[in-house]
C-alpha atoms as a PDB file:
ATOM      1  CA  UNK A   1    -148.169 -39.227 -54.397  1.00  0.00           C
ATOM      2  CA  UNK A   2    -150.637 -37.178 -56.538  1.00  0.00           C
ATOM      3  CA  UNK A   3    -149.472 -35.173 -59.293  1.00  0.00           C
ATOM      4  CA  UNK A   4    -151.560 -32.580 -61.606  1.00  0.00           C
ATOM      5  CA  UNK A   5    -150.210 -30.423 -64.055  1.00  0.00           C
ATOM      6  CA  UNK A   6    -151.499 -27.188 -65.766  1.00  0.00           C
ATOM      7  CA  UNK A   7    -150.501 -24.432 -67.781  1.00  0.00           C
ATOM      8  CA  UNK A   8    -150.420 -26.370 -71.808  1.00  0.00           C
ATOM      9  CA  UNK A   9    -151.812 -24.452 -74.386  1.00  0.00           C
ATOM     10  CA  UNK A  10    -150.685 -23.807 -78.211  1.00  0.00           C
ATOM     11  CA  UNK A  11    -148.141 -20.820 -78.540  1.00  0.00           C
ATOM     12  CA  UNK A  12    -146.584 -19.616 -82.009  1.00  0.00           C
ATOM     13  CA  UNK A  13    -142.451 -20.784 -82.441  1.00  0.00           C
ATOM     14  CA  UNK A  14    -140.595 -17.803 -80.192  1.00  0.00           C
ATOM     15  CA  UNK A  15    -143.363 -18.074 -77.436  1.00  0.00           C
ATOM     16  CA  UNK A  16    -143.283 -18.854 -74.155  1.00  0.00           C
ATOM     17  CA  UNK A  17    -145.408 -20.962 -71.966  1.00  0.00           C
ATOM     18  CA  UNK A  18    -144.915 -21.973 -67.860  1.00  0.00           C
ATOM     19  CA  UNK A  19    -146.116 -25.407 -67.010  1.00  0.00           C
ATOM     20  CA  UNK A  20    -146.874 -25.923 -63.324  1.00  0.00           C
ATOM     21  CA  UNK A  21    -147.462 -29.147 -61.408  1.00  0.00           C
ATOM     22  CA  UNK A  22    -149.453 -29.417 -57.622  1.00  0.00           C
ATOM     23  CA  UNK A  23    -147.658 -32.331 -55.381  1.00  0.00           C
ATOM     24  CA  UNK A  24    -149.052 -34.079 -52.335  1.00  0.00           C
ATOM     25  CA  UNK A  25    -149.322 -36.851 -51.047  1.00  0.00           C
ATOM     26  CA  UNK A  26    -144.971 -36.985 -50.131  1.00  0.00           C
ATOM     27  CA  UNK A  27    -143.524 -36.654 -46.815  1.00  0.00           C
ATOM     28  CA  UNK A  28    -140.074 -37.568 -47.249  1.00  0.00           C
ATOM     29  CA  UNK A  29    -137.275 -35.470 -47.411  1.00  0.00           C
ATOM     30  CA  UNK A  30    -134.836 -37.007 -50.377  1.00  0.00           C
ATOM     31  CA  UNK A  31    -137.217 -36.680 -53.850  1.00  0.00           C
ATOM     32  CA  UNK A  32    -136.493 -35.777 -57.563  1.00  0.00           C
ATOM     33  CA  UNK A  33    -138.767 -34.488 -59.758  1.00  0.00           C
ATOM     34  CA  UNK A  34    -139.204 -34.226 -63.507  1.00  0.00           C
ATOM     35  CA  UNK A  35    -140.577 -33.107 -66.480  1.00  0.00           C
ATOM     36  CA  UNK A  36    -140.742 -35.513 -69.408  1.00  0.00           C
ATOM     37  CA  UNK A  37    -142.282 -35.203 -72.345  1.00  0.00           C
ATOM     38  CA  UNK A  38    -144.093 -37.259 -75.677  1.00  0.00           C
ATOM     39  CA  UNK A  39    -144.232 -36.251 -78.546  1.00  0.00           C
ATOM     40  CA  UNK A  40    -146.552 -38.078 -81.408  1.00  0.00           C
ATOM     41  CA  UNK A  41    -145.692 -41.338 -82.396  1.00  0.00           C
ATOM     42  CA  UNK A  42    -142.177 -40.777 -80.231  1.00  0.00           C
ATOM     43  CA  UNK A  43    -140.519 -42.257 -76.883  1.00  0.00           C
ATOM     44  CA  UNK A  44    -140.901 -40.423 -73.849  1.00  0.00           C
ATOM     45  CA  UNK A  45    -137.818 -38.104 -73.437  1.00  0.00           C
ATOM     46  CA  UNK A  46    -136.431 -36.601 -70.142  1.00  0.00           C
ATOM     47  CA  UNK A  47    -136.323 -32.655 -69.858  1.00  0.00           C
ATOM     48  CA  UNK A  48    -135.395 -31.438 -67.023  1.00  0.00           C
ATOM     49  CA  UNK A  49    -134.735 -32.876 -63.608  1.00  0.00           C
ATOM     50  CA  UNK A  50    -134.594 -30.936 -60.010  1.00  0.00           C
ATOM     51  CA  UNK A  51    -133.762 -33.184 -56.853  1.00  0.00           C
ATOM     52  CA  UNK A  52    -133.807 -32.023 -52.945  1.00  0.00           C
ATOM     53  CA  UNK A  53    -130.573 -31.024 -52.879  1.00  0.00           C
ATOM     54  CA  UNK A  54    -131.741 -28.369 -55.556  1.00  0.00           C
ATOM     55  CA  UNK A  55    -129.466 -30.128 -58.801  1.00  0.00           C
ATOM     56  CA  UNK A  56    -131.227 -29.335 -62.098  1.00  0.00           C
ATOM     57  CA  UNK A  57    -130.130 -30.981 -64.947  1.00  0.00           C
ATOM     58  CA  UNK A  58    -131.589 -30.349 -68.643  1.00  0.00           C
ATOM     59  CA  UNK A  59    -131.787 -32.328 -71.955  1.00  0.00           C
ATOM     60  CA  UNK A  60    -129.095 -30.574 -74.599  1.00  0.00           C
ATOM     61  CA  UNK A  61    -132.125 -29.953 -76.699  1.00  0.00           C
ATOM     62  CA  UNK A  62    -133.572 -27.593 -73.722  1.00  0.00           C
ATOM     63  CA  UNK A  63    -130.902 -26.383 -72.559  1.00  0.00           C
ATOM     64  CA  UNK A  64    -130.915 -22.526 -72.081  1.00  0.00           C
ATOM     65  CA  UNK A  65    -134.141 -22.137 -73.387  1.00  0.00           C
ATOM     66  CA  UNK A  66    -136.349 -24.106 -69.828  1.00  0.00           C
ATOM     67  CA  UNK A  67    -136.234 -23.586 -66.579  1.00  0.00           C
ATOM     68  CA  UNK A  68    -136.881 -25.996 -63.758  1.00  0.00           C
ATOM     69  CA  UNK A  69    -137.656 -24.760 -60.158  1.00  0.00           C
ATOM     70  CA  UNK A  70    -139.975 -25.481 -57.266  1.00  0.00           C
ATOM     71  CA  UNK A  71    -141.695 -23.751 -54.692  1.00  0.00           C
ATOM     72  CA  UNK A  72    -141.586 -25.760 -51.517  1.00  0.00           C
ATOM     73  CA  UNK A  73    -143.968 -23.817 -49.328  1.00  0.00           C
ATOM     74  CA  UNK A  74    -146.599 -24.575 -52.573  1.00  0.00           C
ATOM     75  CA  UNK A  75    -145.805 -27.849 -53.238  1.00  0.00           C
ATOM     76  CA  UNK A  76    -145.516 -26.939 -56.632  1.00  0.00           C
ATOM     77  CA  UNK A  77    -143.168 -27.669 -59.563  1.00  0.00           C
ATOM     78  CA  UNK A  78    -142.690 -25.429 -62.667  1.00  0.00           C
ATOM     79  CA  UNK A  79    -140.897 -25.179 -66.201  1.00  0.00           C
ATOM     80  CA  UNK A  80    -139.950 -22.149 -67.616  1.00  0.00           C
ATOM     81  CA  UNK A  81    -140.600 -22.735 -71.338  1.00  0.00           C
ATOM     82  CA  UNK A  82    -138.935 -19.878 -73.448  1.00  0.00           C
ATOM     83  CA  UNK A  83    -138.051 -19.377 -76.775  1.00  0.00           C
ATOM     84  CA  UNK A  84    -140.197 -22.383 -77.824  1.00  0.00           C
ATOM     85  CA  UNK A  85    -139.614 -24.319 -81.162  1.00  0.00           C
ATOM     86  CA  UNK A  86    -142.030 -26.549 -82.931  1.00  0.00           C
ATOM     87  CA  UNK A  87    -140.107 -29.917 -82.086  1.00  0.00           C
ATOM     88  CA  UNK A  88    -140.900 -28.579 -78.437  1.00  0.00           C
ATOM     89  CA  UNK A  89    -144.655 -30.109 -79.578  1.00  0.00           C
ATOM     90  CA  UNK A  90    -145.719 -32.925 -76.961  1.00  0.00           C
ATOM     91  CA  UNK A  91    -147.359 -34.009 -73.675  1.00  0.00           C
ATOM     92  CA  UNK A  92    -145.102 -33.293 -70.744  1.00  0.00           C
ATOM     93  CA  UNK A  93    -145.853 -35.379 -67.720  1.00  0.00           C
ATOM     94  CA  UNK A  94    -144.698 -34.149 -64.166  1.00  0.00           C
ATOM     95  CA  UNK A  95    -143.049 -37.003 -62.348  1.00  0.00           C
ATOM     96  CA  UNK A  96    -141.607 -37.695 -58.975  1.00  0.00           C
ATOM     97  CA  UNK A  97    -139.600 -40.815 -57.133  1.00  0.00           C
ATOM     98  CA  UNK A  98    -137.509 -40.663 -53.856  1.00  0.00           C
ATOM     99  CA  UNK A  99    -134.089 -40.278 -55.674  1.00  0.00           C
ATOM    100  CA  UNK A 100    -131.341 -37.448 -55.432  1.00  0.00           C
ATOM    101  CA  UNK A 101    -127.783 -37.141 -57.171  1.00  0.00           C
ATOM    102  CA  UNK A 102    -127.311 -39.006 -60.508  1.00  0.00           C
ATOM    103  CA  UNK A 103    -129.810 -41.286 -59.909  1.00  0.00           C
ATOM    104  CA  UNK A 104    -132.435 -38.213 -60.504  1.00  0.00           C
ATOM    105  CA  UNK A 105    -131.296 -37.582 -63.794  1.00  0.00           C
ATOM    106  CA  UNK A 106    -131.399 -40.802 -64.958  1.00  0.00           C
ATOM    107  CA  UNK A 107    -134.835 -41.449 -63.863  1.00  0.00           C
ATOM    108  CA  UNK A 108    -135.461 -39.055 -65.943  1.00  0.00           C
ATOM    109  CA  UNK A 109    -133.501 -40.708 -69.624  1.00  0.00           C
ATOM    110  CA  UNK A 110    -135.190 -43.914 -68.977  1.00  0.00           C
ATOM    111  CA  UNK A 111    -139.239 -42.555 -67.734  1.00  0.00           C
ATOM    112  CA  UNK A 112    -139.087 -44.761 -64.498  1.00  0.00           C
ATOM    113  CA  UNK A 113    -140.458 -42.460 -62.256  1.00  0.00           C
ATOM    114  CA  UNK A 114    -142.822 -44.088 -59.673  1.00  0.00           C
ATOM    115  CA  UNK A 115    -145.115 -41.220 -59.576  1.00  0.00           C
ATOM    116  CA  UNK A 116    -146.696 -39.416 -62.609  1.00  0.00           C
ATOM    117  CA  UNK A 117    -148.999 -37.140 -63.341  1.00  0.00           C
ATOM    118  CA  UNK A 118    -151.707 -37.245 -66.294  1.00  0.00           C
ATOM    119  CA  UNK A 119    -149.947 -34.797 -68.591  1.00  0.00           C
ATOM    120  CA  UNK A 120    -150.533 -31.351 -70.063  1.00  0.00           C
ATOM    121  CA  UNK A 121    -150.221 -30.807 -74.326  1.00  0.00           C
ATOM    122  CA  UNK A 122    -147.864 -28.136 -75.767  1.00  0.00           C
ATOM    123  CA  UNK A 123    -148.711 -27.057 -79.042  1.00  0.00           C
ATOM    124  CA  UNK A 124    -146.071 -25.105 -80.632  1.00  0.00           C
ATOM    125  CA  UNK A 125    -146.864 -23.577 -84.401  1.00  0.00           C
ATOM    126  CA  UNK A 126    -144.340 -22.263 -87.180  1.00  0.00           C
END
């Protein structure tokens, strides 16, 4: 499974920013797929989750604020980043693993996914 991400930049605190991430390489028909995300000198922490039953699940800290969603026919995986804060300041990987259910999300919480892509930085100033 290949992933590559695009769509990190540096926005001001309030902006938004959309982070996209190409798939291939997957032909099965149970996956989840993630966004997680590093900040400096910090553990990688899950932020959103979407499986192939179409579950999302978000970190409290994102929580009404980023949007996960996919576009099937693109292979393609997004997040919605809106009202962004300077603690939103990181690299968010795209990730993937044959998973559904609760088992998605907690891919996610501990970084296990099998499949990861090589990252995208989000610089967010006050």
């Amino acid at each position: 499974v290949w992933l590559v991400e695009s769509g990190g930049g540096s926005v001001q605190a309030g902006g938004s920013l959309r982070l996209s991430c190409a798939v291939s390489g997957y032909t099965g028909s149970d996956y989840c797929m993630g966004w997680i995300r590093q900040a400096p000198g910090k553990e990688r922490e899950g932020v959103a989750t979407i499986d192939s039953d179409g579950t999302t699940t978000y970190a409290d800290s994102v929580k009404g604020r980023f949007t996960i969603s996919r576009d099937n026919a693109k292979n393609t995986l997004y997040l919605e980043m809106n009202s962004l804060k300077p603690e939103d300041t990181a690299i968010y990987y795209c990730a993937h693993d044959r998973a559904t259910g609760d088992l998605c999300w907690d891919l996610a919480t501990m970084a296990v996914f099998g499949n990861w892509g090589q990252g995208t930085q989000v610089t967010v100033s006050s």
